[in-house]
Protein backbone atom coordinates (compact mmCIF):
# COMPACT_ATOMS: atom_id res chain seq x y z
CA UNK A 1 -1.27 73.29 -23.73
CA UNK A 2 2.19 72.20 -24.61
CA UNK A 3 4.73 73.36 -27.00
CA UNK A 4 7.28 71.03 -28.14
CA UNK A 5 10.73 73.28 -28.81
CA UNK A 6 12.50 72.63 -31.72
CA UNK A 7 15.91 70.81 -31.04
CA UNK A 8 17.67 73.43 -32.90
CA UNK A 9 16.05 76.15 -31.54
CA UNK A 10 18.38 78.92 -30.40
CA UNK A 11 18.06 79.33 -26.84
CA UNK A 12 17.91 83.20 -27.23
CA UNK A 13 14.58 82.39 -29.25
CA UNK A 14 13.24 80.38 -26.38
CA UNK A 15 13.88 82.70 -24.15
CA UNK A 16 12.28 85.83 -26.07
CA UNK A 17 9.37 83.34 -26.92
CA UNK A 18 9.00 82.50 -22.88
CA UNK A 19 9.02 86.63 -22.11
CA UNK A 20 5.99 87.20 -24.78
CA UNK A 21 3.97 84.00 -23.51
CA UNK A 22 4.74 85.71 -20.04
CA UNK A 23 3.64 89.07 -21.14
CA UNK A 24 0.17 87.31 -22.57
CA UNK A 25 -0.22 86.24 -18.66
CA UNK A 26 0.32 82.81 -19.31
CA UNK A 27 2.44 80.82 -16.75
CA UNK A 28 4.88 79.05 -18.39
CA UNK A 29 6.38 75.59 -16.69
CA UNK A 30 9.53 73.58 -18.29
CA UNK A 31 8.33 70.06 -18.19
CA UNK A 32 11.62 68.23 -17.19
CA UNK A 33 11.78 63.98 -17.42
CA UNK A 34 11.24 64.09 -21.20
CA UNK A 35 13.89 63.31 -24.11
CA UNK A 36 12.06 66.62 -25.58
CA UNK A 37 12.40 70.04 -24.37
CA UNK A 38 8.70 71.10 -23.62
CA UNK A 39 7.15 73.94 -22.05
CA UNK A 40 3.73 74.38 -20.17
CA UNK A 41 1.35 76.98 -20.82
CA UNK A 42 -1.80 77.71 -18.17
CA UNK A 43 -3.96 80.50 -17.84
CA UNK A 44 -6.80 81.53 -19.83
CA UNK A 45 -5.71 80.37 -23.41
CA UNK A 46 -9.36 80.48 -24.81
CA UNK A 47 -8.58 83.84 -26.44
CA UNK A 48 -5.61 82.72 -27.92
CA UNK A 49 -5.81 80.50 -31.66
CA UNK A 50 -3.55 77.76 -31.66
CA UNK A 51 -1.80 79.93 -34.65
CA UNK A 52 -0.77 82.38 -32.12
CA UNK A 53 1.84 80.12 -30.80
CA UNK A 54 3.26 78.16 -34.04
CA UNK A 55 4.31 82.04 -34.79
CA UNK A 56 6.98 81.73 -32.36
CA UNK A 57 9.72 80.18 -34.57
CA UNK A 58 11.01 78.13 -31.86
CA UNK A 59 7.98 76.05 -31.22
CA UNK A 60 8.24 72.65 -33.04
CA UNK A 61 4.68 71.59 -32.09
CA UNK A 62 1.60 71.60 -29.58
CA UNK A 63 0.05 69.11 -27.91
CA UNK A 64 -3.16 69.83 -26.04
CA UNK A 65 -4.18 68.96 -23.03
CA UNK A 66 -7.54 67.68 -22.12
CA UNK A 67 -6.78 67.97 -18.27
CA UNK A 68 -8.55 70.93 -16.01
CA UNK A 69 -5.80 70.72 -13.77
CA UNK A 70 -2.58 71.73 -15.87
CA UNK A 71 0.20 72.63 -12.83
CA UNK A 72 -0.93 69.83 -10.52
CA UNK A 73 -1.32 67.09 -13.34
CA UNK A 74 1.64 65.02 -14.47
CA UNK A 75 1.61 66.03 -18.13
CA UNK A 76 3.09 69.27 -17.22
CA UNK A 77 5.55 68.07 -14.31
CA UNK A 78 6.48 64.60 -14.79
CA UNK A 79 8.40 64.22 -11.82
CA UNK A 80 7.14 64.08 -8.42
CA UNK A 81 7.36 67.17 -6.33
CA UNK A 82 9.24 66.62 -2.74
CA UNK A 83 7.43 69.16 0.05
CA UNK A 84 10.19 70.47 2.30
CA UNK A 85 9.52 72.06 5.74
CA UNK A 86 12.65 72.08 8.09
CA UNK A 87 14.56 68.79 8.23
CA UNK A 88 11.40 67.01 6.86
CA UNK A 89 10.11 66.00 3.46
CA UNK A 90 7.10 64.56 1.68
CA UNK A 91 6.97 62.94 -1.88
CA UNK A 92 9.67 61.43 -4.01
CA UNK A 93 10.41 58.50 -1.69
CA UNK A 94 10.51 60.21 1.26
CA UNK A 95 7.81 59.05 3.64
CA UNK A 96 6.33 61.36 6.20
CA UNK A 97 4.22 60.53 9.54
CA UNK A 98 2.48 63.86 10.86
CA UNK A 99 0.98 62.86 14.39
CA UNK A 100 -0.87 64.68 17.43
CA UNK A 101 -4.02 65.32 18.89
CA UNK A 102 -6.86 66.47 17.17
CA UNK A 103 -6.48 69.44 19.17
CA UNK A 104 -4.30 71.41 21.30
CA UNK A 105 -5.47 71.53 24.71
CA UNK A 106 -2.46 72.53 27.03
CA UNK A 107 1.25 73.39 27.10
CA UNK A 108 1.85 70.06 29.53
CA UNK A 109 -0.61 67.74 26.91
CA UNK A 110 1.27 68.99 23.56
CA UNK A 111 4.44 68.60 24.35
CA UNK A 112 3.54 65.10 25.98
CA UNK A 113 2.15 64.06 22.73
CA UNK A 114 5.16 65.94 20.56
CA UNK A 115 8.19 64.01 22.62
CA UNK A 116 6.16 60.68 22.40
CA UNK A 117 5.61 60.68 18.98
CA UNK A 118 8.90 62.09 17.64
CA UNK A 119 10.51 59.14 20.06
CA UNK A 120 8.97 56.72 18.07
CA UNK A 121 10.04 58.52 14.69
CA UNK A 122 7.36 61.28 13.78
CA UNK A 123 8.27 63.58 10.96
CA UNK A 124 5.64 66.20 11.67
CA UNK A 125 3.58 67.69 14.84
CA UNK A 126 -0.08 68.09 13.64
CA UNK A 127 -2.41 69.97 16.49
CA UNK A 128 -5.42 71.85 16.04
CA UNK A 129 -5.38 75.74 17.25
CA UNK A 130 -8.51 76.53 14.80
CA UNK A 131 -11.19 73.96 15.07
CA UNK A 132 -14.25 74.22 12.71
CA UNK A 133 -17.05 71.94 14.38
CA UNK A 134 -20.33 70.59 13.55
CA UNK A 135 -21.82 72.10 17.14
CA UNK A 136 -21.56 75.51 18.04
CA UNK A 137 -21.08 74.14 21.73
CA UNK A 138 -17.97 72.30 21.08
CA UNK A 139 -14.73 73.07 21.84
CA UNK A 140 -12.87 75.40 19.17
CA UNK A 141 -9.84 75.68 19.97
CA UNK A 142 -7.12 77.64 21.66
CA UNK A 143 -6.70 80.01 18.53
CA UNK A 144 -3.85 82.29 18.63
CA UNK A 145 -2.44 80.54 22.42
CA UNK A 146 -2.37 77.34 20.18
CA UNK A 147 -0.48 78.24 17.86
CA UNK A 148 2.06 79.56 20.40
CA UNK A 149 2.15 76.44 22.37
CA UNK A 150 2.38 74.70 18.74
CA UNK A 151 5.51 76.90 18.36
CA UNK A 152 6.84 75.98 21.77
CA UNK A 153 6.47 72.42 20.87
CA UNK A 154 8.39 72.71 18.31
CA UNK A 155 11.36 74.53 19.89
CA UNK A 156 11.67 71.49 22.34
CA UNK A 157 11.60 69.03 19.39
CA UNK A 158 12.32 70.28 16.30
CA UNK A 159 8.96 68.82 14.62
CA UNK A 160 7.25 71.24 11.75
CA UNK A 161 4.31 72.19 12.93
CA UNK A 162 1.11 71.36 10.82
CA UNK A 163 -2.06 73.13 11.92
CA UNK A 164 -5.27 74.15 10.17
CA UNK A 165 -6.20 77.72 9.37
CA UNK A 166 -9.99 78.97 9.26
CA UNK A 167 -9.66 82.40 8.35
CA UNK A 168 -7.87 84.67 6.25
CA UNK A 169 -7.44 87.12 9.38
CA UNK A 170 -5.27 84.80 10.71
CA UNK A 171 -2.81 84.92 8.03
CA UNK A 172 -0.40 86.89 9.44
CA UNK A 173 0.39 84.63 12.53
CA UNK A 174 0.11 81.31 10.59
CA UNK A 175 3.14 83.13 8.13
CA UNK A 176 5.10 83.34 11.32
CA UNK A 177 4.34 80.85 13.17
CA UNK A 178 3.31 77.25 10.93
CA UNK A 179 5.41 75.66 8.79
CA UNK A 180 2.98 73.55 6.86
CA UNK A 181 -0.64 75.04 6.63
CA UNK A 182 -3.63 72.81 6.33
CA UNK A 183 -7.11 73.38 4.64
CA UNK A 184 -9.29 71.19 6.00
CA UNK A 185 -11.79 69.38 3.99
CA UNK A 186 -14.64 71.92 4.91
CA UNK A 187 -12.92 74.78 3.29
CA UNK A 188 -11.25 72.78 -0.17
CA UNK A 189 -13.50 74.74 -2.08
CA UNK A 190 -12.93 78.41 -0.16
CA UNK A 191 -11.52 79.99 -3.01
CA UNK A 192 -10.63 82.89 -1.47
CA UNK A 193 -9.04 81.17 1.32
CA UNK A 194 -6.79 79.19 -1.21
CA UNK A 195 -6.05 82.07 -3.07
CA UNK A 196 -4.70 83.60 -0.10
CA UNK A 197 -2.67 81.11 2.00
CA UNK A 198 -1.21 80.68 -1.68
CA UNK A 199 0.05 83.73 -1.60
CA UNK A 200 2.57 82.86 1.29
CA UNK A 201 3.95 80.57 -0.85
CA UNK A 202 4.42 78.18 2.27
CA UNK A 203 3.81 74.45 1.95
CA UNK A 204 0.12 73.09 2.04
CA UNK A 205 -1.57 70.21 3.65
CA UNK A 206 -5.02 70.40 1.11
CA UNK A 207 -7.43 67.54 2.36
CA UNK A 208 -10.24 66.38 0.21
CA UNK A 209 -14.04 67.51 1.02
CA UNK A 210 -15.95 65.35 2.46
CA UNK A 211 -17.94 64.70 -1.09
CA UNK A 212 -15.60 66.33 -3.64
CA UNK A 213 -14.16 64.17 -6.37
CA UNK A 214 -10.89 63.47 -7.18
CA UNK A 215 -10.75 65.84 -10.02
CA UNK A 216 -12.48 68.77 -7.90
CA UNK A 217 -9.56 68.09 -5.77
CA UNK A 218 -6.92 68.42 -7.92
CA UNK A 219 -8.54 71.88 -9.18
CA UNK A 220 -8.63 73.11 -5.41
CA UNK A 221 -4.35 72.16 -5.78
CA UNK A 222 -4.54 74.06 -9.37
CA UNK A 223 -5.55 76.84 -7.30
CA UNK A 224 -2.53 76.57 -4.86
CA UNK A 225 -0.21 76.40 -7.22
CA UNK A 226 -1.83 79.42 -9.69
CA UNK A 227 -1.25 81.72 -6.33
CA UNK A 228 2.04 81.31 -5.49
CA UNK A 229 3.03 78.05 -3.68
CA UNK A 230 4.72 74.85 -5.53
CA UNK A 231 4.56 72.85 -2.21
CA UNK A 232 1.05 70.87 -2.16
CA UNK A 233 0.39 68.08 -0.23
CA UNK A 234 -3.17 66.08 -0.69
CA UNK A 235 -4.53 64.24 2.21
CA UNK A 236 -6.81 61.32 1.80
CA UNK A 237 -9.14 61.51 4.59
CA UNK A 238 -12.58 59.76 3.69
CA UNK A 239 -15.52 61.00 2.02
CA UNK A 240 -19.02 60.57 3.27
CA UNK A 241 -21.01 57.71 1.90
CA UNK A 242 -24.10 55.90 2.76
CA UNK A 243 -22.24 53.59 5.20
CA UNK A 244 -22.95 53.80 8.78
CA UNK A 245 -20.57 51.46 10.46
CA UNK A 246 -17.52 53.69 10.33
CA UNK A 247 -17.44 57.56 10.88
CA UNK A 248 -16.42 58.24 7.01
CA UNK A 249 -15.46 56.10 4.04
CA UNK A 250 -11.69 56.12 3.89
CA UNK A 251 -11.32 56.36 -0.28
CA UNK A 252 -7.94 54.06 -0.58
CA UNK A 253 -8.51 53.54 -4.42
CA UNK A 254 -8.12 57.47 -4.64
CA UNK A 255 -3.92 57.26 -3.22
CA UNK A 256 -3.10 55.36 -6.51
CA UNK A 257 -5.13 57.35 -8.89
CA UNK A 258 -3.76 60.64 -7.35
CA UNK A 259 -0.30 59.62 -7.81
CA UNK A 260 -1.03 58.45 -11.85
CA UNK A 261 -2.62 61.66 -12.31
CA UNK A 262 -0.64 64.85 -10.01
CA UNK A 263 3.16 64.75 -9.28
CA UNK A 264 2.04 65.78 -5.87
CA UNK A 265 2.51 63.58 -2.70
CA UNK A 266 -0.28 62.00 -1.52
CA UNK A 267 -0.92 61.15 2.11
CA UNK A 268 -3.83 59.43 4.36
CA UNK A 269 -5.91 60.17 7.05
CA UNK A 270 -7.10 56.78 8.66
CA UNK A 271 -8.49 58.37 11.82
CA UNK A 272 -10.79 60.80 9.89
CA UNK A 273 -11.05 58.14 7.44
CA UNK A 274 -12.56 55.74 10.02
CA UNK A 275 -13.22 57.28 13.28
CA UNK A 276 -12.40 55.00 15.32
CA UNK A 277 -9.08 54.03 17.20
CA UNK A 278 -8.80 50.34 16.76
CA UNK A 279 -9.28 51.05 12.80
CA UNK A 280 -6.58 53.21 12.34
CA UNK A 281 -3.84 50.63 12.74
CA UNK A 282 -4.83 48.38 9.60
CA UNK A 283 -6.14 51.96 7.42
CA UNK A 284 -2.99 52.99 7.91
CA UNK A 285 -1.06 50.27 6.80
CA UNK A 286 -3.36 49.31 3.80
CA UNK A 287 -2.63 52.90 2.97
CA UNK A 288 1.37 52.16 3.10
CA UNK A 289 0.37 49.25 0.76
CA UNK A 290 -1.33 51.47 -1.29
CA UNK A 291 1.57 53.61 -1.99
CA UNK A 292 0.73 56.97 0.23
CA UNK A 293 3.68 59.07 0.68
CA UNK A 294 2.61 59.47 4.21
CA UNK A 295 0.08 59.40 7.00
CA UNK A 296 -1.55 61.59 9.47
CA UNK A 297 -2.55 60.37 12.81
CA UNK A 298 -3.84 61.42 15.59
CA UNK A 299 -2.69 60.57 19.04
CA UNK A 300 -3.64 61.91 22.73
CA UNK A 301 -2.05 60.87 25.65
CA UNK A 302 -5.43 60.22 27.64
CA UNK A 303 -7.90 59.75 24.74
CA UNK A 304 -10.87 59.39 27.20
CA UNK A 305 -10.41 62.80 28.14
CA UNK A 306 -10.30 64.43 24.77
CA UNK A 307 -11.38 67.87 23.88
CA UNK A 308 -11.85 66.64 20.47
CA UNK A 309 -11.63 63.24 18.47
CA UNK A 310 -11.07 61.60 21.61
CA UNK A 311 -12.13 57.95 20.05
CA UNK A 312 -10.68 57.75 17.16
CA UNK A 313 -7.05 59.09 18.56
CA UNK A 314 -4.53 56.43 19.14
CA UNK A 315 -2.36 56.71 22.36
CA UNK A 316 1.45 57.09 22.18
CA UNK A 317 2.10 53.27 23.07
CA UNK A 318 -0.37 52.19 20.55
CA UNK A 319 1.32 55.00 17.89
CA UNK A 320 4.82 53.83 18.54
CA UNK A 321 3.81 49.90 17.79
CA UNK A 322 1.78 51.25 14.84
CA UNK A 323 5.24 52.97 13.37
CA UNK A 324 7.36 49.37 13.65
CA UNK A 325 4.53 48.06 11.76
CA UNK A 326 4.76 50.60 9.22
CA UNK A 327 7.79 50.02 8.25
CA UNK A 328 7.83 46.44 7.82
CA UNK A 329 5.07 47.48 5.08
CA UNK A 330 7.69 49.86 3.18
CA UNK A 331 9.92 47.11 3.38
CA UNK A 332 7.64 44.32 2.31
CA UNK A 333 6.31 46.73 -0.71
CA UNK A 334 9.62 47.87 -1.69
CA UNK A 335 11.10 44.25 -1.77
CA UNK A 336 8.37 43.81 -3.98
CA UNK A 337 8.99 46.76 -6.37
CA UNK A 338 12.66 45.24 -6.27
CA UNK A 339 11.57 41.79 -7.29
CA UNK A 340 8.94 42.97 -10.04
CA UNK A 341 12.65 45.20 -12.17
CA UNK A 342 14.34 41.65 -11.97
């Protein structure tokens, strides 16, 4: 719901009007962009009559909203949200490249992989301490020694760290330690989990299940933001499908309809997406074209050797190539953005 504030309104009756619809347990969001002041109302407003609101005398109207997802979805926050962890950013025209290898494996092979990749202009260090895998017999990760060579790798490069968490008993060390948590797309619909890395109020990397829907998630991100965190990043990263040929379906029509529908930024995964090396290149740059706000890669220094992901990760000479490339795309798509306002 939406109420429309009367342009005469005195601001001492908006701001009484805000503490009641507070006191209701309503969250209550100024929707900024608009010629008209408007506020935001979610929660559970099933009990309430629509009468219960014209009351306040400040209200002017209300428009409802048909929407699930009320935080994440542009009605209530026309502008788009920019994620911030150190120096780098996500969303609003900034783009971001998160790279790394699917997992970490060693103090020598991360920080390999982190001073290749921020050489060639990396934003963010992605590496897997927490691995959740299809075998029981497959390597799981490091856990807790991850996340401290993570943190290491870091220190000598000054790349956020963005690493999955499993389990709410970890919460405590990825609070300290991670700067950008990710769900992975086997836990977008652990409620409990979202309710509680929410509650750090840390930024997000939510990827989407393997066969959720684009509004399922955008009400895993309504989640995120109900618990305590404004800083939600989706991740494109392929949903399964009847084809064969290529490990998943990498969904590129869903980077344009996330960004009509949430103010969030909206990245890609090309080597979930496709899992295999020599498709990440052009999945990642159709993804540019696209208009994703960023990408996530991975890269190993000696793919053949892998603990994890081993073929679809990219090496650093292959990643550095792929970044030139990407920004000739920006470019090209931007000159054409230019071109279309003449």
């Amino acid at each position: 719901m939406i109420l429309v504030i009367r342009p005469e309104a005195p601001e001492a009756a908006v701001e009484a009007m805000i503490r009641d619809l507070k006191g209701m347990g309503l969250k209550v969001q100024p929707i900024l962009g608009t010629s008209e002041r408007m506020l935001g109302l979610a929660g559970d407003l099933g009990g309430y009559p629509d009468d219960a609101f014209t009351r306040f005398e400040a209200v002017q109207t209300i428009l409802q909203v048909r929407e699930p997802y009320k935080l994440a979805g542009r009605r209530y926050h026309p502008a788009d949200t920019v994620v911030t962890a150190g120096n780098s950013r996500i969303g609003g025209g900034h783009f971001a490249v998160i790279a790394g290898p699917c997992s970490v494996e060693s103090e020598d092979q991360i920080l390999s992989v982190a001073r290749d990749i921020a050489g060639s202009g990396a934003t963010f260090l992605r590496g897997g301490a927490f691995k959740p895998r299809t075998s029981p017999y497959a390597f799981h990760g490091l856990g807790l020694d991850g996340l401290d060579l993570l943190r290491i790798a870091r220190q000598k490069t000054g790349l956020p760290i963005v690493t999955e968490i499993m389990s709410s008993d970890y919460l405590d060390a990825f609070e300290k330690y991670v700067d950008v948590i990710q769900i992975g797309a086997r836990n977008m619909q652990n409620f409990s989990l979202l309710r509680d890395v929410a509650s750090l109020g840390k930024p997000v990397l939510l990827k989407r299940g393997l066969s959720s829907t684009i509004e399922e998630l955008l009400m895993a991100a309504e989640y995120l933001l109900n618990g305590g965190t404004d800083q939600v990043v989706l991740c494109e990263r392929g949903i399964r499908t009847f084809e064969t040929a290529t490990r998943n379906t990498l969904d590129l029509s869903a980077i344009p309809v996330l960004k009509q529908k949430t103010h969030l930024p909206v990245i890609a995964d090309p080597s979930h997406g496709t899992g295999y090396w020599h498709l990440v290149e052009p999945m990642a740059l159709a993804a540019v074209a696209a208009g994703a706000d960023g990408l996530i890669i991975e890269v190993h220094n000696t793919p053949q050797t892998a603990l994890c992901d081993g073929p679809q990760s990219i090496t650093p000479e292959v990643f550095h190539q792929l970044m030139k490339k990407i920004q000739r795309v920006r470019r090209a798509v931007q000159g054409a953005d230019s071109e279309g306002e003449k």
